[in-house]
C-alpha atoms as a PDB file:
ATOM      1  CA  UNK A   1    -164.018  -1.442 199.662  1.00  0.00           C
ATOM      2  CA  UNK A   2    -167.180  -2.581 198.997  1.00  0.00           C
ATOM      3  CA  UNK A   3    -170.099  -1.130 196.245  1.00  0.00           C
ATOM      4  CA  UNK A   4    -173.676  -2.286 195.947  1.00  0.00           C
ATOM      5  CA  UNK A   5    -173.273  -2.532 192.098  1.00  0.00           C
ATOM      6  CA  UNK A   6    -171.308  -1.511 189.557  1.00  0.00           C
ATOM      7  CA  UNK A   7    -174.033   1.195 188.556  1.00  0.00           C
ATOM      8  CA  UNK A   8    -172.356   2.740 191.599  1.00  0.00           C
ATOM      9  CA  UNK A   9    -169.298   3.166 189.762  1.00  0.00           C
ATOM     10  CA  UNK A  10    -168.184   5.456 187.516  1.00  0.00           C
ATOM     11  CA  UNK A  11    -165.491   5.453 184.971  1.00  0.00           C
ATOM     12  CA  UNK A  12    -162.732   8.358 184.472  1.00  0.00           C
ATOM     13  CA  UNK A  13    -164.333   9.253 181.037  1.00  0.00           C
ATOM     14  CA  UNK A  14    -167.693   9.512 183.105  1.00  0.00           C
ATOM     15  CA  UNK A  15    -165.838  11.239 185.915  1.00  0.00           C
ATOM     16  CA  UNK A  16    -164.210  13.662 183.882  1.00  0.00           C
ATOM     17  CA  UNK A  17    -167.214  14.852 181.910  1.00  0.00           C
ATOM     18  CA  UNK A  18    -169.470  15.077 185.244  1.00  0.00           C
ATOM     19  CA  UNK A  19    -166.665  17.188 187.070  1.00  0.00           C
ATOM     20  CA  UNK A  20    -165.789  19.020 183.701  1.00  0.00           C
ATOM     21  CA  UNK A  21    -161.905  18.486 184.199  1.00  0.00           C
ATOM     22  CA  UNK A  22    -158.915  17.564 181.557  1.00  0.00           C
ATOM     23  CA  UNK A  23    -156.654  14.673 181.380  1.00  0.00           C
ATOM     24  CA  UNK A  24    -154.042  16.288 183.766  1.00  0.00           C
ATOM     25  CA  UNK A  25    -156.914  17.491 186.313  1.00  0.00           C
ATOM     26  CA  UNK A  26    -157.833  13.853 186.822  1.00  0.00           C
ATOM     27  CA  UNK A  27    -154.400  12.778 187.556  1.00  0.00           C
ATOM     28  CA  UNK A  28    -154.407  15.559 190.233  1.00  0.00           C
ATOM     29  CA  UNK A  29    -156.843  13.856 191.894  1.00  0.00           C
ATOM     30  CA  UNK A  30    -155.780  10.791 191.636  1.00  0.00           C
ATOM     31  CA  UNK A  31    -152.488  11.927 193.589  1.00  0.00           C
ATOM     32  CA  UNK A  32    -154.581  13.762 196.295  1.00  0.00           C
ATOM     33  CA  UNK A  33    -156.133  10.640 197.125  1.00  0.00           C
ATOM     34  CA  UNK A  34    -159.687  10.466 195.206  1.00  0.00           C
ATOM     35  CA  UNK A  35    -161.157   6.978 196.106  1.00  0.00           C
ATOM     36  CA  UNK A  36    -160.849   4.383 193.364  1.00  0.00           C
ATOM     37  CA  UNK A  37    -162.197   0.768 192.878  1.00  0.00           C
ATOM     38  CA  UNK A  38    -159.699  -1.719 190.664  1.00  0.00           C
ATOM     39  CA  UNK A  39    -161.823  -4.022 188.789  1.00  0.00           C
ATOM     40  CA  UNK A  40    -161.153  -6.505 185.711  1.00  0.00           C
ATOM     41  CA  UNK A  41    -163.232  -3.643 183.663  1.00  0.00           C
ATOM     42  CA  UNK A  42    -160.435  -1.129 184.987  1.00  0.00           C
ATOM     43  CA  UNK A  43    -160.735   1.709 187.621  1.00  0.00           C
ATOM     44  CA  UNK A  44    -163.910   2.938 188.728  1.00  0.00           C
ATOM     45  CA  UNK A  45    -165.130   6.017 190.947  1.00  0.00           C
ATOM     46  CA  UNK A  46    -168.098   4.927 193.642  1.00  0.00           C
ATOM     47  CA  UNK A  47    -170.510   7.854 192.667  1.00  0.00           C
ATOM     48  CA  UNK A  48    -171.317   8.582 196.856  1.00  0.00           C
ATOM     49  CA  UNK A  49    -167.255   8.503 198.086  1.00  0.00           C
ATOM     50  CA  UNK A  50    -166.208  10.873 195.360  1.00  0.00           C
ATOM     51  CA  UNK A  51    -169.492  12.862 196.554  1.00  0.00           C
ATOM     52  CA  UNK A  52    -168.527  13.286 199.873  1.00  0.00           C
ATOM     53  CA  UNK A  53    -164.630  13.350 198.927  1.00  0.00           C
ATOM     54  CA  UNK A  54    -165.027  16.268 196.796  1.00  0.00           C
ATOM     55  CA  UNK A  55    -167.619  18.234 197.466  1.00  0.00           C
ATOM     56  CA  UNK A  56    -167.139  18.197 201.833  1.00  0.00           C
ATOM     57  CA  UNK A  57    -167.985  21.535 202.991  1.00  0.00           C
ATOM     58  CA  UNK A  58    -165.017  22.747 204.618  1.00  0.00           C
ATOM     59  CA  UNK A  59    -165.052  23.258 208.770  1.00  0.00           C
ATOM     60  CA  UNK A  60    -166.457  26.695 209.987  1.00  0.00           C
ATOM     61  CA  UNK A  61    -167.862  28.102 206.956  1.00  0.00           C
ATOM     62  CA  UNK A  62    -171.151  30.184 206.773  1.00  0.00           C
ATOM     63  CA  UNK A  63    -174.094  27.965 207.242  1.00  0.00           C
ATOM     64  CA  UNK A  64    -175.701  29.089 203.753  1.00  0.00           C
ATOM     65  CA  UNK A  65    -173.102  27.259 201.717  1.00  0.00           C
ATOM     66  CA  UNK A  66    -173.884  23.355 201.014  1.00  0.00           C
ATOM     67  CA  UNK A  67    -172.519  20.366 199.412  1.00  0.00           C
ATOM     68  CA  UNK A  68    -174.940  21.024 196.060  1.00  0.00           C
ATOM     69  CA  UNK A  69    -173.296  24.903 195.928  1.00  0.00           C
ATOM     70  CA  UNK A  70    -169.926  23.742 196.077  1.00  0.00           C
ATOM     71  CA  UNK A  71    -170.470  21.523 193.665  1.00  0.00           C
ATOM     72  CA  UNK A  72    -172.083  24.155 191.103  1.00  0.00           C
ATOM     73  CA  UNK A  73    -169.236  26.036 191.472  1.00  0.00           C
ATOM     74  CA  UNK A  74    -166.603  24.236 190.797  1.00  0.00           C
ATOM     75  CA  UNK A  75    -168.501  22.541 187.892  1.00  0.00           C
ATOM     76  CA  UNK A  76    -169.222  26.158 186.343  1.00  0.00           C
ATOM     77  CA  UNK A  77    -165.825  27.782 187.065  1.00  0.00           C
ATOM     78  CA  UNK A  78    -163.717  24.780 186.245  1.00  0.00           C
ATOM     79  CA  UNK A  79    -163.158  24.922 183.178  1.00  0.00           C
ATOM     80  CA  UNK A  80    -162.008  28.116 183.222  1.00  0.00           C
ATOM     81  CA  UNK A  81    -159.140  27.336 185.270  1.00  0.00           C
ATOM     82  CA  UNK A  82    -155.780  25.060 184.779  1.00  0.00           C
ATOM     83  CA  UNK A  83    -154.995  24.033 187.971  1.00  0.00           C
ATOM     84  CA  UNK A  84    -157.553  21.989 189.522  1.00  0.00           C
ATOM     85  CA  UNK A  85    -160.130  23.692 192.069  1.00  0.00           C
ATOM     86  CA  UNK A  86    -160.959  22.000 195.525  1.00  0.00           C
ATOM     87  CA  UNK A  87    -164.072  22.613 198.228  1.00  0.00           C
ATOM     88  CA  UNK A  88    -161.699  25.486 199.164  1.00  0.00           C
ATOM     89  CA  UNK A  89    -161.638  27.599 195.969  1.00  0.00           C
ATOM     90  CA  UNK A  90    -165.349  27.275 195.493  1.00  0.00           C
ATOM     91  CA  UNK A  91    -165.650  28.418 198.505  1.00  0.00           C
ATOM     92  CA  UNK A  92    -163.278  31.649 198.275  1.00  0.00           C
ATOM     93  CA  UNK A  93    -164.972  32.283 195.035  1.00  0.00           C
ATOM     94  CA  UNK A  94    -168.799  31.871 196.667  1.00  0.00           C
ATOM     95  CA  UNK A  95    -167.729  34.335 199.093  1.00  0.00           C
ATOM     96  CA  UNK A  96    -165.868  36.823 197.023  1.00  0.00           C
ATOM     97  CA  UNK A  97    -169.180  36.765 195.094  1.00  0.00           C
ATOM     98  CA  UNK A  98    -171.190  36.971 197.992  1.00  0.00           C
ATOM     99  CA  UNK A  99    -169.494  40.243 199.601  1.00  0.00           C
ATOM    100  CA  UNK A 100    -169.662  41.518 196.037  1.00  0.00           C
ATOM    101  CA  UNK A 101    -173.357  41.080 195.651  1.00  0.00           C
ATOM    102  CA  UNK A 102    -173.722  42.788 199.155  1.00  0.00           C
ATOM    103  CA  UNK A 103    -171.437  45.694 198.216  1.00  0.00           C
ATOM    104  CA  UNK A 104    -173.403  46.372 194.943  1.00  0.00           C
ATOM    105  CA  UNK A 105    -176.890  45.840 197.268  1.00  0.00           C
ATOM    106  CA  UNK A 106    -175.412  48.638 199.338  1.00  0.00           C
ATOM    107  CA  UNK A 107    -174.773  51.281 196.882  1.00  0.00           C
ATOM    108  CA  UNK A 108    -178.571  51.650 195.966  1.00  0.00           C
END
């Protein structure tokens, strides 16, 4: 794998406080397959894979969720959760919110 520089690269203390997850929720992704870089520093995290790993909009959602809103989401309602939350939960949860909104909207 190859990285332009190490400023690419992030470390799992840097990692964990940018995705707001515990010790346990980084192992999690570390079994699921998160991309990681072994150098003589120790592992590193290229900032643009775990991007695109993490935050991939999901096939055949509605076209006004994005990358940057799943993101938000699972950086606000993670910590509020034990088990780790994918693309897939911040999606359920943009939607649930969503159809609320519109049910509230419709009551006026």
């Amino acid at each position: 794998m190859h990285v332009s520089s190490t400023s690419d690269l992030l470390t799992p203390e840097e990692l964990k406080a940018w995705r707001r997850i515990t010790d346990e929720q980084y192992q999690e992704l570390l079994r699921r397959g998160m991309p990681v870089v072994h150098t003589a520093a120790g592992d590193r995290h290229p900032k643009g894979e775990v991007y695109v790993w993490y935050f991939a909009v999901p096939p055949g959602v509605p076209k006004w969720i994005t990358p940057e809103q799943i993101e938000d989401t699972l950086r606000v309602w993670q910590p509020y959760y034990r088990q780790l939350l994918t693309a897939l939960d911040a999606l359920e949860i943009m939607v649930n919110v969503r159809n609320l909104l519109d049910l509230m909207m419709s009551q006026k």
